[in-house]
PDB file of N, CA and C in Angstrom:
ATOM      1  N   UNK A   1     -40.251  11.683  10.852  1.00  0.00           N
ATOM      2  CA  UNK A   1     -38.904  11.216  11.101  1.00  0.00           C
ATOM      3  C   UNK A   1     -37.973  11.845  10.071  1.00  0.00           C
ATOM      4  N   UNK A   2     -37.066  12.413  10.538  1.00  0.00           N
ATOM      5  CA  UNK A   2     -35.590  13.053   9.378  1.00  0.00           C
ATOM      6  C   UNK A   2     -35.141  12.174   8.845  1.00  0.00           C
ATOM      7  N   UNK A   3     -34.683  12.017   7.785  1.00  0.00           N
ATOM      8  CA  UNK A   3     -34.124  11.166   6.996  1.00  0.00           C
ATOM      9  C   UNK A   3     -32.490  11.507   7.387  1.00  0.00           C
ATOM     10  N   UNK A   4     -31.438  10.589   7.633  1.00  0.00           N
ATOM     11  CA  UNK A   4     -30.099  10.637   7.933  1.00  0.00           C
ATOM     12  C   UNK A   4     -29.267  11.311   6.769  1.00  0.00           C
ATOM     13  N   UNK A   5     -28.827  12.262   6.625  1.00  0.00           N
ATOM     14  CA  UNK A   5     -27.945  12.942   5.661  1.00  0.00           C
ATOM     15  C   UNK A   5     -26.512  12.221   5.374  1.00  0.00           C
ATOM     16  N   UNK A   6     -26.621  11.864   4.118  1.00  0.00           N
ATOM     17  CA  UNK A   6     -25.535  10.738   3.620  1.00  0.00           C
ATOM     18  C   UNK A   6     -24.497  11.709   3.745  1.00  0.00           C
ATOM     19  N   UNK A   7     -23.111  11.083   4.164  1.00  0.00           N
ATOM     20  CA  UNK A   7     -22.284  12.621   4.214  1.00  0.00           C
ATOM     21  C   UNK A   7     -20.877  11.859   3.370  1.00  0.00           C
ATOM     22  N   UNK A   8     -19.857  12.567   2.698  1.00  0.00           N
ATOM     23  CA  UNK A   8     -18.959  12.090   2.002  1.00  0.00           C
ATOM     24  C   UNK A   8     -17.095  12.235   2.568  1.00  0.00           C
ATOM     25  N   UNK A   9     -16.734  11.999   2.820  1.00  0.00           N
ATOM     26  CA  UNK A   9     -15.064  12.292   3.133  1.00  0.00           C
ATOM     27  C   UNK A   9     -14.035  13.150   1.994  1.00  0.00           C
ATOM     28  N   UNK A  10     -13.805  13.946   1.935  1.00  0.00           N
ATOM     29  CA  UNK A  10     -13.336  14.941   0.676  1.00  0.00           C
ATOM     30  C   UNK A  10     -11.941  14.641   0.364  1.00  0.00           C
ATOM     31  N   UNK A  11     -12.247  14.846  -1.068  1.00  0.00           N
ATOM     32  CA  UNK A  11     -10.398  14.045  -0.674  1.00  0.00           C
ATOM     33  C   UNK A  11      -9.601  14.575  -0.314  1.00  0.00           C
ATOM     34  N   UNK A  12      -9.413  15.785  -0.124  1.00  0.00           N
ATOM     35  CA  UNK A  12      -8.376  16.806   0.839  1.00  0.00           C
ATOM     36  C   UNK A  12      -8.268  16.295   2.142  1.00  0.00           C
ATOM     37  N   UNK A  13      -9.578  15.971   2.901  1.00  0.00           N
ATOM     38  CA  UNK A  13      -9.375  15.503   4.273  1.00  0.00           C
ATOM     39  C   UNK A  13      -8.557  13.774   4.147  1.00  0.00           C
ATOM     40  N   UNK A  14      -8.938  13.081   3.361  1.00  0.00           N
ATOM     41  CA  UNK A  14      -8.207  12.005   2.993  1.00  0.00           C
ATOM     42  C   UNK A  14      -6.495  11.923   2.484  1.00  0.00           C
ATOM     43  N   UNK A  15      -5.993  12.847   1.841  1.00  0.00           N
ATOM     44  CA  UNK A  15      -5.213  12.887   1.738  1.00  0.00           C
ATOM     45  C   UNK A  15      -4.343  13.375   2.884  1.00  0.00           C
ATOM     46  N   UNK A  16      -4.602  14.345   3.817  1.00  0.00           N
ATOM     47  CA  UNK A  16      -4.558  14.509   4.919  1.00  0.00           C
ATOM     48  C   UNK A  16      -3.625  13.582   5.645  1.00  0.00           C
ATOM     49  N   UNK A  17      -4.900  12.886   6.229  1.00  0.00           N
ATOM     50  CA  UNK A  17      -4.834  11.755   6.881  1.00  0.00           C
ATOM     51  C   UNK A  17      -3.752  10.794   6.046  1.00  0.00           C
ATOM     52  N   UNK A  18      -3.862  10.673   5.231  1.00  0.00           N
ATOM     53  CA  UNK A  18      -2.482   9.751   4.436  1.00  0.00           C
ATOM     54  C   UNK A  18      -1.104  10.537   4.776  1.00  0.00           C
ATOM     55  N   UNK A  19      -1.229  11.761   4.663  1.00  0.00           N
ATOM     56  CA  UNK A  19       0.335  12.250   4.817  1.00  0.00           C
ATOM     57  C   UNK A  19       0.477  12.037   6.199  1.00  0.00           C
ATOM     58  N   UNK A  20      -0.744  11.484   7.334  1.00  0.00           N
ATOM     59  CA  UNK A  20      -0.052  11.606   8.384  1.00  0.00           C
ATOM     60  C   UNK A  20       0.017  10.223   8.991  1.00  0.00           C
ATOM     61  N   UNK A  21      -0.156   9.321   8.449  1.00  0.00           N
ATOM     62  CA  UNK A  21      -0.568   8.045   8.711  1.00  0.00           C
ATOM     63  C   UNK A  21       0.614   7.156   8.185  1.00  0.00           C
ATOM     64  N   UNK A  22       1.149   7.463   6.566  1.00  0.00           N
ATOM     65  CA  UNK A  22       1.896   6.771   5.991  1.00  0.00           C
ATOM     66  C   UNK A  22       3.153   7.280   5.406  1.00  0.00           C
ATOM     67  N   UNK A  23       4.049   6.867   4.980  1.00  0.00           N
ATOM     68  CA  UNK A  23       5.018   7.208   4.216  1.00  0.00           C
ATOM     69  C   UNK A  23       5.164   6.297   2.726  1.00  0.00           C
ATOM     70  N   UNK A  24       5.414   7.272   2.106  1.00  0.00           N
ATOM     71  CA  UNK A  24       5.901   6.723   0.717  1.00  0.00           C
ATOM     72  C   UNK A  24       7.137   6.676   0.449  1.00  0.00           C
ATOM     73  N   UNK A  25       7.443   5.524  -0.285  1.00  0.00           N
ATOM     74  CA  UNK A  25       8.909   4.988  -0.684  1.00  0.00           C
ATOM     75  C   UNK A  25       8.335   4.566  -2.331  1.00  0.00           C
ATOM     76  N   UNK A  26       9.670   5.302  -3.134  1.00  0.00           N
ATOM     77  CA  UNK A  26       9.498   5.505  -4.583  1.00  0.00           C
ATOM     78  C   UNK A  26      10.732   4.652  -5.240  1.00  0.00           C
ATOM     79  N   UNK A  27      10.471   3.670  -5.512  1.00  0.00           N
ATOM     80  CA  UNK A  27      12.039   3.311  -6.030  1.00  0.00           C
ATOM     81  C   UNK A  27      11.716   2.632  -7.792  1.00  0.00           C
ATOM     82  N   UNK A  28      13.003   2.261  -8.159  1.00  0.00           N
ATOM     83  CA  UNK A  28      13.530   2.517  -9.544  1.00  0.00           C
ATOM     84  C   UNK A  28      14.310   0.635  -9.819  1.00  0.00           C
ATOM     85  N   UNK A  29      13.562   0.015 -10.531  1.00  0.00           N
ATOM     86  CA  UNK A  29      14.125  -1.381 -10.440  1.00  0.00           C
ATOM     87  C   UNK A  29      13.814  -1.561 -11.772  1.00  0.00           C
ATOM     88  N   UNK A  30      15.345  -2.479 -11.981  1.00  0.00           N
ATOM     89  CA  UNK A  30      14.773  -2.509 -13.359  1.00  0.00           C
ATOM     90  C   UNK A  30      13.728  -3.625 -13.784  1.00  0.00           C
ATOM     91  N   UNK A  31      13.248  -3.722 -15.364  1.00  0.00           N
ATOM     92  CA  UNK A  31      11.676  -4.214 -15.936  1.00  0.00           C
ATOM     93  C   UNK A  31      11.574  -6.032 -15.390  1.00  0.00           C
ATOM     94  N   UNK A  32      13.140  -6.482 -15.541  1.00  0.00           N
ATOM     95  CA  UNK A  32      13.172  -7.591 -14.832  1.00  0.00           C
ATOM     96  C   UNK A  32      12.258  -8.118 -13.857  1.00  0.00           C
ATOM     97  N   UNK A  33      13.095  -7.077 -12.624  1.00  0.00           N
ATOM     98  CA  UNK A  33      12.338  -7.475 -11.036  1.00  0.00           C
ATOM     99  C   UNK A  33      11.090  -7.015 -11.165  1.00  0.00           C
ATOM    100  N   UNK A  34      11.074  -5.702 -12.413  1.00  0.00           N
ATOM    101  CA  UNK A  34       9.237  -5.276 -11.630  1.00  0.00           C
ATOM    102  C   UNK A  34       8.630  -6.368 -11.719  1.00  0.00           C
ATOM    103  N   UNK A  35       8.864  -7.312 -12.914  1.00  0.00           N
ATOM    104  CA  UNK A  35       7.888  -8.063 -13.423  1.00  0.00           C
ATOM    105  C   UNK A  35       7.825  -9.030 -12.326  1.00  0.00           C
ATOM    106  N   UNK A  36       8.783 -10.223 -11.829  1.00  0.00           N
ATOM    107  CA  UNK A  36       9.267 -10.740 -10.503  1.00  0.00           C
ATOM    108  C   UNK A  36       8.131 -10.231 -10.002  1.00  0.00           C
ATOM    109  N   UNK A  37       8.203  -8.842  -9.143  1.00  0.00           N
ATOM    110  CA  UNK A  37       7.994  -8.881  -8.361  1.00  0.00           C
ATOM    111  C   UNK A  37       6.131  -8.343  -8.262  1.00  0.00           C
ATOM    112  N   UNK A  38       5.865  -7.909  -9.957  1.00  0.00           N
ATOM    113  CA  UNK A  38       4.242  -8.207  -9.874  1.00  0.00           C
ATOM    114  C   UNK A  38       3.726  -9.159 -10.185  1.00  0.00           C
ATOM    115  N   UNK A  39       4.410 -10.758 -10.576  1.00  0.00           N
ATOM    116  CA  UNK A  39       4.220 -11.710 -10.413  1.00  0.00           C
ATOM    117  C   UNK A  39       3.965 -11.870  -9.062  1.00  0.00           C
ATOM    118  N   UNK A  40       4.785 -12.170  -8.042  1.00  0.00           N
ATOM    119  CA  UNK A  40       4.643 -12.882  -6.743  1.00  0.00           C
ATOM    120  C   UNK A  40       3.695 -12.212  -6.038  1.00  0.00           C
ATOM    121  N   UNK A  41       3.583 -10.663  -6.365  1.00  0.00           N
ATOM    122  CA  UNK A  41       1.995  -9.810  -5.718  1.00  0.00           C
ATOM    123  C   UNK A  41       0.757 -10.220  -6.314  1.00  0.00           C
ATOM    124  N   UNK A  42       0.545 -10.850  -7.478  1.00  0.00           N
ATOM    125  CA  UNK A  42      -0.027 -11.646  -7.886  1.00  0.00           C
ATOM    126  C   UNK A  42      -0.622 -12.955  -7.650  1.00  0.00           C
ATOM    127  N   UNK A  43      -0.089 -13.833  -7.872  1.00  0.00           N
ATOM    128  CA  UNK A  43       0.465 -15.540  -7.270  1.00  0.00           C
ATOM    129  C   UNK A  43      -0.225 -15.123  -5.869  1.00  0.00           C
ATOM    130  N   UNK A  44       0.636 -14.714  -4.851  1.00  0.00           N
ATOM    131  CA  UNK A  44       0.379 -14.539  -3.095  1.00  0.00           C
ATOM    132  C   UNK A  44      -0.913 -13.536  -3.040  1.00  0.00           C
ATOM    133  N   UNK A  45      -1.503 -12.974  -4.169  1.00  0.00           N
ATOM    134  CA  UNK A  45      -2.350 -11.948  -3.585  1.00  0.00           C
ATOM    135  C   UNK A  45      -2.247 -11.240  -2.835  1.00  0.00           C
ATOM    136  N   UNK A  46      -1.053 -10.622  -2.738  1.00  0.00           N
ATOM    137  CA  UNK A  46      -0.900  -9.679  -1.470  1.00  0.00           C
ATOM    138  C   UNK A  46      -0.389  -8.148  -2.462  1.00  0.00           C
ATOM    139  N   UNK A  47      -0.466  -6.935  -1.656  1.00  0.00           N
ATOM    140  CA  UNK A  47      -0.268  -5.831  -1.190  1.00  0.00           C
ATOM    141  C   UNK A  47       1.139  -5.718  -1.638  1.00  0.00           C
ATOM    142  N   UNK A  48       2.186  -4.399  -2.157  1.00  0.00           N
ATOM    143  CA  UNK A  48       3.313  -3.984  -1.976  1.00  0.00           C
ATOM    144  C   UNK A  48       3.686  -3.598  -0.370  1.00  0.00           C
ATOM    145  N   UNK A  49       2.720  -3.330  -0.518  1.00  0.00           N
ATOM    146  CA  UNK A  49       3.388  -3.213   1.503  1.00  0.00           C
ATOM    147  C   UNK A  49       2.815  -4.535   2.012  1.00  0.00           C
ATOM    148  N   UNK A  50       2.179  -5.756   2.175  1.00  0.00           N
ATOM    149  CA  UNK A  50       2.615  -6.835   2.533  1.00  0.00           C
ATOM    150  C   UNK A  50       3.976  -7.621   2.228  1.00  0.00           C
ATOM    151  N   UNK A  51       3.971  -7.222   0.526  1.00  0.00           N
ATOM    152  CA  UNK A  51       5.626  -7.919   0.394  1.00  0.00           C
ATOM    153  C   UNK A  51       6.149  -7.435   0.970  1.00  0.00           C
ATOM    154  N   UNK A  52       6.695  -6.017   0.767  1.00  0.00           N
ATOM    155  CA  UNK A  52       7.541  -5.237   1.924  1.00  0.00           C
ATOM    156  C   UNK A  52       7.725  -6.006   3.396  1.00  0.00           C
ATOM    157  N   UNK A  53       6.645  -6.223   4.109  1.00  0.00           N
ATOM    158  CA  UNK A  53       6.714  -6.536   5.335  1.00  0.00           C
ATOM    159  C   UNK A  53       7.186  -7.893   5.215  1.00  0.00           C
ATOM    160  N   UNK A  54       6.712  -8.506   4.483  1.00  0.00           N
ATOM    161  CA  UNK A  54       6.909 -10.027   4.613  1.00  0.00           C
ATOM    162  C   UNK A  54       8.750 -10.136   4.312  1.00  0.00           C
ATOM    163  N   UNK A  55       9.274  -9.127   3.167  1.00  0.00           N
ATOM    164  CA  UNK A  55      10.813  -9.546   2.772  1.00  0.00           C
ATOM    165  C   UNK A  55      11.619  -8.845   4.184  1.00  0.00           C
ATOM    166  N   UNK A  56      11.290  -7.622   4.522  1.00  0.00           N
ATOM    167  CA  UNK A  56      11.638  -7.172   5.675  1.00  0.00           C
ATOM    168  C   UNK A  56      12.168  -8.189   7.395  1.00  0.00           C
ATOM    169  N   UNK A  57      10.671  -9.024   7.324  1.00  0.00           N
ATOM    170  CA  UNK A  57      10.487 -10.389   8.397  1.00  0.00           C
ATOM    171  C   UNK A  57      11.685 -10.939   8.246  1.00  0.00           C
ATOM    172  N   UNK A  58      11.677 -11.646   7.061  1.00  0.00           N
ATOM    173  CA  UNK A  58      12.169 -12.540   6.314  1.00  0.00           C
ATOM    174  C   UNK A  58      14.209 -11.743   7.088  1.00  0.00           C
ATOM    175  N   UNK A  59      14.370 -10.577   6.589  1.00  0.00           N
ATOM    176  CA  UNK A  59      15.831 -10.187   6.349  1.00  0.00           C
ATOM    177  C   UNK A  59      16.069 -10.218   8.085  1.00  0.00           C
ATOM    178  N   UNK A  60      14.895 -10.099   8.754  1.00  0.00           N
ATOM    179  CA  UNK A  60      15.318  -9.574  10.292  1.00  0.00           C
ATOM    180  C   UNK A  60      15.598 -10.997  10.864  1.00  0.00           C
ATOM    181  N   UNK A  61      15.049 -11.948  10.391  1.00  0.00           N
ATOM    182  CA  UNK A  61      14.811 -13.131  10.999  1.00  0.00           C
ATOM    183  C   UNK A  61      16.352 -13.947  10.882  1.00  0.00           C
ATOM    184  N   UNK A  62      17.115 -13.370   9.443  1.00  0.00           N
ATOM    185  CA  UNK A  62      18.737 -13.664   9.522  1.00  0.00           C
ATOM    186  C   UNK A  62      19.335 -13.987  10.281  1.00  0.00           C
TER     187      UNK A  62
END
């Protein structure tokens, strides 16, 4: 019997796939909110892109 050849994902092909999958947003806040706001990613256990989505909900729902 062959033994199954462990195979790996390279990170070129991974990165790849990220440039085509996602977008990045880079922003500049001051030490205040970062903190705010790696508190509440904290606390909620969630993701920068869950907050995102969740404050997003939140603004549409206005």
């Amino acid at each position: 019997m062959e033994e199954k050849r462990k195979t790996r994902t390279s990170s070129a092909v991974k990165r790849r796939y990220n440039q085509k999958a996602y977008k990045s947003i880079t922003v500049q806040v001051k030490p205040e909110l970062a903190e705010r706001i790696q508190g509440y990613k904290e606390q909620q256990g969630i993701s920068m892109s869950e907050l995102l989505s969740r404050a997003m909900d939140a603004l549409e729902a206005q």
